[in-house]
C-alpha atoms as a PDB file:
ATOM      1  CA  UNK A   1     129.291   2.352  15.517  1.00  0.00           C
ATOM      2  CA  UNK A   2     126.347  -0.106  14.923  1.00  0.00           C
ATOM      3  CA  UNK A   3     124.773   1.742  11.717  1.00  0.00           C
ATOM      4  CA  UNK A   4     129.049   1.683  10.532  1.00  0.00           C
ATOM      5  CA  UNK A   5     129.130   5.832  10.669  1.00  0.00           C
ATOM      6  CA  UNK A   6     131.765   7.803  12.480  1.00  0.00           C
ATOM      7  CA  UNK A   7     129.674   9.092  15.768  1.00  0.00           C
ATOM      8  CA  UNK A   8     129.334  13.200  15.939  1.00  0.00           C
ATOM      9  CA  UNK A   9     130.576  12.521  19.480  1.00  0.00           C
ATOM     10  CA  UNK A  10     134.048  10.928  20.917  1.00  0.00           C
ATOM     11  CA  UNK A  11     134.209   9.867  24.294  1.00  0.00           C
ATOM     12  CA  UNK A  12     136.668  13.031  24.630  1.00  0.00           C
ATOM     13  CA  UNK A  13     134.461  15.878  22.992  1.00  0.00           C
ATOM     14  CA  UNK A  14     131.887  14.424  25.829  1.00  0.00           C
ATOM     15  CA  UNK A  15     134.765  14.598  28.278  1.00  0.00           C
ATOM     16  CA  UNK A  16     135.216  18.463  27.245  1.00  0.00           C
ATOM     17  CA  UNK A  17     132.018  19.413  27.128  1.00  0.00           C
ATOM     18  CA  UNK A  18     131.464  19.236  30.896  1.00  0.00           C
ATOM     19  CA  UNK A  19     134.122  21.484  31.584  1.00  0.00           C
ATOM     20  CA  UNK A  20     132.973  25.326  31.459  1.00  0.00           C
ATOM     21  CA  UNK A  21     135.505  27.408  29.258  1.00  0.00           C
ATOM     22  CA  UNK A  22     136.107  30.457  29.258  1.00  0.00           C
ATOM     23  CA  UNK A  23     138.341  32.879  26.946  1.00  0.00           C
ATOM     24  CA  UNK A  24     139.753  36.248  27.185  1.00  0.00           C
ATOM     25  CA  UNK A  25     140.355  38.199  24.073  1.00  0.00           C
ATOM     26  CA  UNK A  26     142.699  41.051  25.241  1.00  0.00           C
ATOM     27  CA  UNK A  27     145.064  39.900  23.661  1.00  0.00           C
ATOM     28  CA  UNK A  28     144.095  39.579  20.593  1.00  0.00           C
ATOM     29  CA  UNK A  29     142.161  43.211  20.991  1.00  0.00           C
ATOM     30  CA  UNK A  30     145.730  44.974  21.880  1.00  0.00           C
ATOM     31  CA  UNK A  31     148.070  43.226  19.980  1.00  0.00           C
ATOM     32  CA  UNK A  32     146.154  42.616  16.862  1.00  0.00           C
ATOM     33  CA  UNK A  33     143.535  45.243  17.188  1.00  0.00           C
ATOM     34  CA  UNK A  34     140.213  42.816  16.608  1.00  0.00           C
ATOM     35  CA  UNK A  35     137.299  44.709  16.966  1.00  0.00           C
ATOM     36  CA  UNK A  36     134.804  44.365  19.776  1.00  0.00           C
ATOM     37  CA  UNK A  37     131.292  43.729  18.473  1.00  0.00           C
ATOM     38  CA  UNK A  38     128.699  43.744  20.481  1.00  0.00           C
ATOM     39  CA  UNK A  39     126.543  40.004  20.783  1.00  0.00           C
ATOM     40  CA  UNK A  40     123.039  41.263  19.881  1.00  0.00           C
ATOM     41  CA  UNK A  41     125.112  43.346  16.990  1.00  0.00           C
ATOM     42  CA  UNK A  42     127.231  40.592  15.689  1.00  0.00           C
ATOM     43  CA  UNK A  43     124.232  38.317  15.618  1.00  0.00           C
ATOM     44  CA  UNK A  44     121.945  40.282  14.180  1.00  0.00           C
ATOM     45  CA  UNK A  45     124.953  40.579  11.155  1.00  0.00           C
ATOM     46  CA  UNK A  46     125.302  36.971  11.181  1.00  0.00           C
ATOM     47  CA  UNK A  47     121.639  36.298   9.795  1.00  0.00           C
ATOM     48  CA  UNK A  48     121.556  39.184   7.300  1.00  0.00           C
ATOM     49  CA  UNK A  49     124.429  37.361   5.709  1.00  0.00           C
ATOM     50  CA  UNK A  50     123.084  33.822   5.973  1.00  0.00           C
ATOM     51  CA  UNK A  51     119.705  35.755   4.342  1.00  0.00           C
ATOM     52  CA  UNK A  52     121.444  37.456   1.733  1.00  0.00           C
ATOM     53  CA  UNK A  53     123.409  34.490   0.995  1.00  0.00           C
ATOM     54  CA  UNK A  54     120.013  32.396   0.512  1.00  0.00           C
ATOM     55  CA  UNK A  55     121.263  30.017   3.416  1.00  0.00           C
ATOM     56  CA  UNK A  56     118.227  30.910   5.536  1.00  0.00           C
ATOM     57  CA  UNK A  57     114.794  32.416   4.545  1.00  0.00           C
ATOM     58  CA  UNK A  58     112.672  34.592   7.033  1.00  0.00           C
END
């Protein structure tokens, strides 16, 4: 790198990020029985904790 850093990007994260991916957690659901939590719900957990935690502010 010209500033000497390591870049935030290889050549293969680029490579991998053009590709559309795609997982299916059934398996993990029936064999391990993970929970299924809604997006808006998990979300709306995930900034209550980074709030509580003082990470983010309103």
């Amino acid at each position: 790198a010209i500033t000497g850093a390591t870049p935030r990007m290889t050549p293969e994260t680029i490579r991998m990020s053009r590709h559309y991916m795609f997982f299916d957690p059934g398996k993990a659901v029936r064999e391990l029985g993970l929970p299924q939590t809604p997006a808006r719900e998990a979300l709306r957990r995930a900034v209550e904790w980074f709030r509580d935690s003082g990470i983010a502010s309103n």
